[in-house]
C-alpha atoms as a PDB file:
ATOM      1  CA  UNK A   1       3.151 -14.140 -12.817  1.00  0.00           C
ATOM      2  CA  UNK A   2       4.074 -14.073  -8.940  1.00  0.00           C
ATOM      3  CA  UNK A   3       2.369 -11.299  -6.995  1.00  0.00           C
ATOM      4  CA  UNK A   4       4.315  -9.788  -4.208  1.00  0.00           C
ATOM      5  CA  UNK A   5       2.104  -7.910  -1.294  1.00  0.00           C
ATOM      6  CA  UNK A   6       4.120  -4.722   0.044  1.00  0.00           C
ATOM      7  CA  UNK A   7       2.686  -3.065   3.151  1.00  0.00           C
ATOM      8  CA  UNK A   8       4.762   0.299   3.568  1.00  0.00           C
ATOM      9  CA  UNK A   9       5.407   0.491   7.388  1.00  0.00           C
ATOM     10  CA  UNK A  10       8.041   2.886   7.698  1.00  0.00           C
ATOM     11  CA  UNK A  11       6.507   6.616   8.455  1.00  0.00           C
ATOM     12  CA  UNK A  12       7.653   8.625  10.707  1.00  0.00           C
ATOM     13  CA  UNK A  13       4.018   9.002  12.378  1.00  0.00           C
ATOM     14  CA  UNK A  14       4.799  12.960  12.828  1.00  0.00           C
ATOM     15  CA  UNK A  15       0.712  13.492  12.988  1.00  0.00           C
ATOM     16  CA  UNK A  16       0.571  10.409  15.808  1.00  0.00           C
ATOM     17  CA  UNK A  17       2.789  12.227  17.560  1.00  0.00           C
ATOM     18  CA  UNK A  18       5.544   9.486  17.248  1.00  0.00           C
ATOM     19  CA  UNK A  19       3.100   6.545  17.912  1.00  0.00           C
ATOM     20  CA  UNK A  20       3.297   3.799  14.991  1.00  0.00           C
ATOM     21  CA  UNK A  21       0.121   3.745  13.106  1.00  0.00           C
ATOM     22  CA  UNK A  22       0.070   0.373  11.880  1.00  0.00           C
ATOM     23  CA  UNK A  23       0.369  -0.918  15.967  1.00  0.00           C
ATOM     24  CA  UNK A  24      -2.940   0.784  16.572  1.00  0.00           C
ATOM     25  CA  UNK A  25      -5.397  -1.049  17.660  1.00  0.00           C
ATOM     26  CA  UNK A  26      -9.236  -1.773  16.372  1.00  0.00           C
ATOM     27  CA  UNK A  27     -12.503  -2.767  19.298  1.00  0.00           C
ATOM     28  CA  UNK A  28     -11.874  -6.157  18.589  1.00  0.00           C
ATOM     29  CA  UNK A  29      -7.965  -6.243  18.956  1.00  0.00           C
ATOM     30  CA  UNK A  30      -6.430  -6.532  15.586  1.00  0.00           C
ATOM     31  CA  UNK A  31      -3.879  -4.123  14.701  1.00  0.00           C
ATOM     32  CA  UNK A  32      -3.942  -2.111  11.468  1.00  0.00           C
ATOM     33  CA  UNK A  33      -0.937  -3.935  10.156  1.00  0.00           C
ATOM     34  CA  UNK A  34      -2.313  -7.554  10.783  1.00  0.00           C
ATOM     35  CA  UNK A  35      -5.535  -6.722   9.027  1.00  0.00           C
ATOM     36  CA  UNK A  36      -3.708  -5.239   5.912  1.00  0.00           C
ATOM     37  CA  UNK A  37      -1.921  -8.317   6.022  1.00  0.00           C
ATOM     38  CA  UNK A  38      -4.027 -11.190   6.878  1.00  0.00           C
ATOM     39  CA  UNK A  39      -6.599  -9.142   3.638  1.00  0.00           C
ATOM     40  CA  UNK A  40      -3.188  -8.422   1.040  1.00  0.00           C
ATOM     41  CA  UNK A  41      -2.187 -12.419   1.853  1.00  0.00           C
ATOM     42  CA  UNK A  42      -5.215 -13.562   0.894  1.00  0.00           C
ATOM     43  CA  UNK A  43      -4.524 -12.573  -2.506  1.00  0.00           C
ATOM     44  CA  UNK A  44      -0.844 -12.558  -3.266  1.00  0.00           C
ATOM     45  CA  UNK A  45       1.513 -15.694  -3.850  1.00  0.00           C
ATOM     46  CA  UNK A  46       4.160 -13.856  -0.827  1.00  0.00           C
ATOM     47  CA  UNK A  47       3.656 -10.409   1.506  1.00  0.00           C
ATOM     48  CA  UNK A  48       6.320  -8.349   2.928  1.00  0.00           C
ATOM     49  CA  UNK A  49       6.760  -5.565   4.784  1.00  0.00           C
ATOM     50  CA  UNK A  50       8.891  -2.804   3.993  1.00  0.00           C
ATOM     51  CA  UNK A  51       9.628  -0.974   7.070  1.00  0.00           C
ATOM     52  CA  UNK A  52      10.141  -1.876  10.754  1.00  0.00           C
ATOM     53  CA  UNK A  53      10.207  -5.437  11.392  1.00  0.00           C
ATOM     54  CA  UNK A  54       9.415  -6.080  15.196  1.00  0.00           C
ATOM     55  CA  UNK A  55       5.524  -7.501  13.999  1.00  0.00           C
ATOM     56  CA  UNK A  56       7.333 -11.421  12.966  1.00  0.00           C
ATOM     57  CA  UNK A  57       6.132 -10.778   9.358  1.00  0.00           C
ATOM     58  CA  UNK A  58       9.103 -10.826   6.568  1.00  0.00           C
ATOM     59  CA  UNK A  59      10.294  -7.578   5.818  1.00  0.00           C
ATOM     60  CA  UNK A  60      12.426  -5.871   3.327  1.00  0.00           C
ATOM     61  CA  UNK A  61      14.508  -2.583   5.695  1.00  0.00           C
ATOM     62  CA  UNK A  62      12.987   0.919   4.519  1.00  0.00           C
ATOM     63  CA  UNK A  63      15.614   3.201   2.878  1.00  0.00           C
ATOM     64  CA  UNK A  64      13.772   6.134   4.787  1.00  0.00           C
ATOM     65  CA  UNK A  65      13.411   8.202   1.556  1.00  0.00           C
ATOM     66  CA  UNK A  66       9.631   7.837   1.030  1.00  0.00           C
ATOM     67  CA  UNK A  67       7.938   5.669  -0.020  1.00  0.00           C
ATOM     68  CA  UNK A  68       8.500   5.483  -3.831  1.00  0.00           C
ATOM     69  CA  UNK A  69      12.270   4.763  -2.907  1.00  0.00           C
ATOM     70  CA  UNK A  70      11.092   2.009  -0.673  1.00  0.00           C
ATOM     71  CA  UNK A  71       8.925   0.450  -3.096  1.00  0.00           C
ATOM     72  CA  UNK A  72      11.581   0.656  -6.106  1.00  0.00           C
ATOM     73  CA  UNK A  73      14.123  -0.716  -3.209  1.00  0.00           C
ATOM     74  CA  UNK A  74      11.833  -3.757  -2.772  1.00  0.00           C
ATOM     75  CA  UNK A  75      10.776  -3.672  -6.340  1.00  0.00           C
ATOM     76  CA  UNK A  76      14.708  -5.150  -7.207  1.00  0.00           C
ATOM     77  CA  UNK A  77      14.379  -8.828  -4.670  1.00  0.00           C
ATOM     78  CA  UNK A  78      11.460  -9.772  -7.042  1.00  0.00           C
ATOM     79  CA  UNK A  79      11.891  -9.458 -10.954  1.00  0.00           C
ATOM     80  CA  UNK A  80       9.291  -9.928 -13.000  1.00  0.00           C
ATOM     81  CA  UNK A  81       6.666  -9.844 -10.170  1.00  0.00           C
ATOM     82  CA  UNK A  82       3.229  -7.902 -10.024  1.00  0.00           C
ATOM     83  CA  UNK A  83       3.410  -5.811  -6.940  1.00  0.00           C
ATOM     84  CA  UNK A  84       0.464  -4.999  -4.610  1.00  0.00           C
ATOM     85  CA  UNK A  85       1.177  -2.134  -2.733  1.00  0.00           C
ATOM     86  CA  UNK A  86      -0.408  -0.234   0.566  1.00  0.00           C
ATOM     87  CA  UNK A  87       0.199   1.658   3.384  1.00  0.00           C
ATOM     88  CA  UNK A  88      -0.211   0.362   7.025  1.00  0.00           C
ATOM     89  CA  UNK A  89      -2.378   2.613   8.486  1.00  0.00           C
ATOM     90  CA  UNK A  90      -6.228   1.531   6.509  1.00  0.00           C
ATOM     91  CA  UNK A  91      -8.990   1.388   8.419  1.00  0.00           C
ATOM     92  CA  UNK A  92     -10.327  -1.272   6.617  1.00  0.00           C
ATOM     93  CA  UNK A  93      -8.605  -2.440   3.472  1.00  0.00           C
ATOM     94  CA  UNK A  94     -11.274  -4.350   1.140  1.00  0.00           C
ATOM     95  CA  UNK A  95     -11.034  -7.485  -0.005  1.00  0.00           C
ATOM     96  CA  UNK A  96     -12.209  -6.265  -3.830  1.00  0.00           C
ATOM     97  CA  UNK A  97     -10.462  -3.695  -4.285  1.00  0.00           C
ATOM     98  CA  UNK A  98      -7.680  -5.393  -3.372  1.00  0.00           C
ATOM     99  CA  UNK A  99      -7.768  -7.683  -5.846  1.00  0.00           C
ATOM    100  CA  UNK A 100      -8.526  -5.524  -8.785  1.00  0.00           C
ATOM    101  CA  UNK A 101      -4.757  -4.113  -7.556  1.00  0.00           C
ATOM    102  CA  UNK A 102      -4.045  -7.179  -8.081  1.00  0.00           C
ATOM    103  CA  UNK A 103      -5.304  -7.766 -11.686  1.00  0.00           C
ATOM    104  CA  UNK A 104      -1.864  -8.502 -13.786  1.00  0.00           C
ATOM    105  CA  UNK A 105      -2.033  -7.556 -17.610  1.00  0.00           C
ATOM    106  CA  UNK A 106       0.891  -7.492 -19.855  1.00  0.00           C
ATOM    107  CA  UNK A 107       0.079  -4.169 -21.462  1.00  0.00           C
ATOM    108  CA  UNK A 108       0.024  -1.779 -17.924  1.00  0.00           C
ATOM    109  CA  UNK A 109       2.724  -0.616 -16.059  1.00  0.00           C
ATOM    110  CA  UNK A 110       0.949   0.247 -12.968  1.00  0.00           C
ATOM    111  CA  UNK A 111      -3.109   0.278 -11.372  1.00  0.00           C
ATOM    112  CA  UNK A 112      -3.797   3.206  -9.253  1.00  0.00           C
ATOM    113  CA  UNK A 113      -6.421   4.372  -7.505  1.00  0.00           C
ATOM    114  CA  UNK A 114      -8.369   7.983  -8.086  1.00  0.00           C
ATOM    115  CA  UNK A 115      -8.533  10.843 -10.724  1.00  0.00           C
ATOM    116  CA  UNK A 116      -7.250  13.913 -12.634  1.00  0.00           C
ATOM    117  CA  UNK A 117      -3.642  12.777 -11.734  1.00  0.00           C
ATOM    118  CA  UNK A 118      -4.442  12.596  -7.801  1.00  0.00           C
ATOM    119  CA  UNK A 119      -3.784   9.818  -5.553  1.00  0.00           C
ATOM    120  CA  UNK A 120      -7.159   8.800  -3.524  1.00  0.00           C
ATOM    121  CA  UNK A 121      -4.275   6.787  -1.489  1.00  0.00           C
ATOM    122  CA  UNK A 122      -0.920   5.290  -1.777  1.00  0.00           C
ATOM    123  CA  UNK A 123      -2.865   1.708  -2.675  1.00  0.00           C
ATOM    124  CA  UNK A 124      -1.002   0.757  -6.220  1.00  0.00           C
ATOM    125  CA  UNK A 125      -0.365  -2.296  -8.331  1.00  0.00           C
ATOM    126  CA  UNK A 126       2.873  -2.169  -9.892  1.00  0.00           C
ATOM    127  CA  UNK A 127       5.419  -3.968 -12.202  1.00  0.00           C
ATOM    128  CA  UNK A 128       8.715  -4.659 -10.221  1.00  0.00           C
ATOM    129  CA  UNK A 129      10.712  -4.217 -13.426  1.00  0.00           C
ATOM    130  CA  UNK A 130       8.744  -1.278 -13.985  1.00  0.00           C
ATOM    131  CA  UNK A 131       9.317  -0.121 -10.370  1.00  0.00           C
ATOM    132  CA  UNK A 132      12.366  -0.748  -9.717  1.00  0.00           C
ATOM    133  CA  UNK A 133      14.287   1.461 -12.289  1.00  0.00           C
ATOM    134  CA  UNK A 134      12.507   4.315 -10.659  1.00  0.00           C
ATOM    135  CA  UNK A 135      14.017   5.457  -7.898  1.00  0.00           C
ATOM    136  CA  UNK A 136      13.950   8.622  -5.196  1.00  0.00           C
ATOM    137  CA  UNK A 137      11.741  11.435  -6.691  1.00  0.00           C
ATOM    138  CA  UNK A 138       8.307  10.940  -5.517  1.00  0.00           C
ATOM    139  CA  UNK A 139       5.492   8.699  -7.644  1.00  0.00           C
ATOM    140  CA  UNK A 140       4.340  11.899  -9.738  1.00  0.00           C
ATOM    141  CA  UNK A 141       7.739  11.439 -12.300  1.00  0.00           C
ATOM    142  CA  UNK A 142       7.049   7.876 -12.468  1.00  0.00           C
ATOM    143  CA  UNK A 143       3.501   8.299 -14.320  1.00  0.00           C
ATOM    144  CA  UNK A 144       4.614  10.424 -16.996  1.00  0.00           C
ATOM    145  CA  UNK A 145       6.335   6.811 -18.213  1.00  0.00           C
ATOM    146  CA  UNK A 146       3.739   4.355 -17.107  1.00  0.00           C
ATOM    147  CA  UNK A 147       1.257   3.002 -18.992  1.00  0.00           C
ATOM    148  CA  UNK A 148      -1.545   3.321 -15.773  1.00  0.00           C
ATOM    149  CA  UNK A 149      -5.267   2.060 -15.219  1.00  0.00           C
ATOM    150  CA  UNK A 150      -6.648   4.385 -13.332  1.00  0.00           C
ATOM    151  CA  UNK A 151      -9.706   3.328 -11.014  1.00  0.00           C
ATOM    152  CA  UNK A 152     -11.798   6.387 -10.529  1.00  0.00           C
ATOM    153  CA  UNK A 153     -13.473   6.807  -7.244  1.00  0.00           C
ATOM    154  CA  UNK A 154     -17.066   6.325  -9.296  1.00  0.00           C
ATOM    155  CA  UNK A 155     -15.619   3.317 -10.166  1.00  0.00           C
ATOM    156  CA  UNK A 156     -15.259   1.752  -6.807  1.00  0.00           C
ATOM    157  CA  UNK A 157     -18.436   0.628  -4.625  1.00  0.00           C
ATOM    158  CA  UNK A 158     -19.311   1.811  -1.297  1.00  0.00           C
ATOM    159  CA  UNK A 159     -17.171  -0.483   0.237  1.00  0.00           C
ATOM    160  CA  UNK A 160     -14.276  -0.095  -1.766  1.00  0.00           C
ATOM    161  CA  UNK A 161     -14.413   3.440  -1.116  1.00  0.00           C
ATOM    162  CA  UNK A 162     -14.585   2.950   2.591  1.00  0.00           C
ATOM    163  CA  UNK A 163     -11.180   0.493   2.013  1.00  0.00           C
ATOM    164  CA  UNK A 164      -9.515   3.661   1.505  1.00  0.00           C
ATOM    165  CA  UNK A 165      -9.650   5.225   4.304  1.00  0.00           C
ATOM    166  CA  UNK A 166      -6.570   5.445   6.695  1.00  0.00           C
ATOM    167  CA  UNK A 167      -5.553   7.101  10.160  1.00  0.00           C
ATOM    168  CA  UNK A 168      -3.689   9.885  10.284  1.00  0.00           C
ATOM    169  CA  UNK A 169      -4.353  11.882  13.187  1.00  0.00           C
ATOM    170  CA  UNK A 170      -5.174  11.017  17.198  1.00  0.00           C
ATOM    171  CA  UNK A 171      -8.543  12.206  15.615  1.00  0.00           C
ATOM    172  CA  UNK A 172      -9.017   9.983  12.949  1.00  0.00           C
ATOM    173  CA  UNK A 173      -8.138   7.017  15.299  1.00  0.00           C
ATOM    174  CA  UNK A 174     -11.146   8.363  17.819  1.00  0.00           C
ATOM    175  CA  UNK A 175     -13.660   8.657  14.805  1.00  0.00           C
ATOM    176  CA  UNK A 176     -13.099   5.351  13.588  1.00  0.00           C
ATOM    177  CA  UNK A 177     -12.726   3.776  17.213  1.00  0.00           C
ATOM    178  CA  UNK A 178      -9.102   2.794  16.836  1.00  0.00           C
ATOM    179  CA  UNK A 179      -6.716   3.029  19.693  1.00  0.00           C
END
């Protein structure tokens, strides 16, 4: 089965006051984006984005009606695919836990990430057939008709856990030295 990266680029950065998160910066120079994607290529047969498309990477245009529309959107150019799926703004997206995402079986519908129906972050693996009969409405509706892993937080190592963390303020850029 072909696995398909999808980095969701395509906020509106309200928080940033209007400055992209994924163009931020870490000490050594690498932007958030290019580190999602250099980590998400490592492990997937082709990555996208699906957003803005001014960084040179392929991208799929954002329907600009969240983010489960854009992944159902992009979910249709790659039938029978395994999608790996996360935002653009982690600090420091792991390697591991990336790759359990990207852990195919037959049997699931989707792998997400936390507990007692919450999202730890929008990090998913997904079935594009699955995905992309879904739709506008928000993830919540699609679970009631998945058949979902769910990786608890316990679950995850230290390092995992620190792979989900992500910028969303001018104050969690400062914390985590990001500009």
């Amino acid at each position: 089965m072909k696995r398909i990266g999808l980095i969701l680029t395509g906020g509106a950065a309200r928080r940033m006051r209007g400055k992209a998160k994924h163009g931020l910066r870490h000490v050594g120079g690498e932007t958030l984006l290019h580190r999602t994607y250099r980590v998400l290529s490592l492990l997937t047969d082709e990555t996208w984005l699906v957003g803005e498309g001014s960084s040179g990477h392929p991208f799929i245009e954002d329907p600009r009606r969240g983010p489960a529309a854009a992944v159902s959107m992009a979910a249709q150019r790659f039938p029978g695919a395994w999608l790996v799926v996360c935002p653009s703004d982690l600090a420091r997206p792991n390697p591991k836990l990336l790759a359990r995402l990207s852990r195919f079986d037959p049997s699931w519908d989707a792998i997400t990430v936390g507990a007692h129906g919450e999202w730890a972050q929008l990090l998913l693996g997904v079935s594009a057939d699955f995905a992309r009969h879904r739709g506008d409405g928000g993830f919540r509706p699609w679970w009631r008709f998945a058949r979902r892993v769910r990786l608890s937080l316990g679950a995850l190592g230290s390092a995992e856990r620190a792979g989900l963390v992500d910028v969303d303020s001018p104050l969690d850029a400062a914390r985590l030295h990001i500009d």
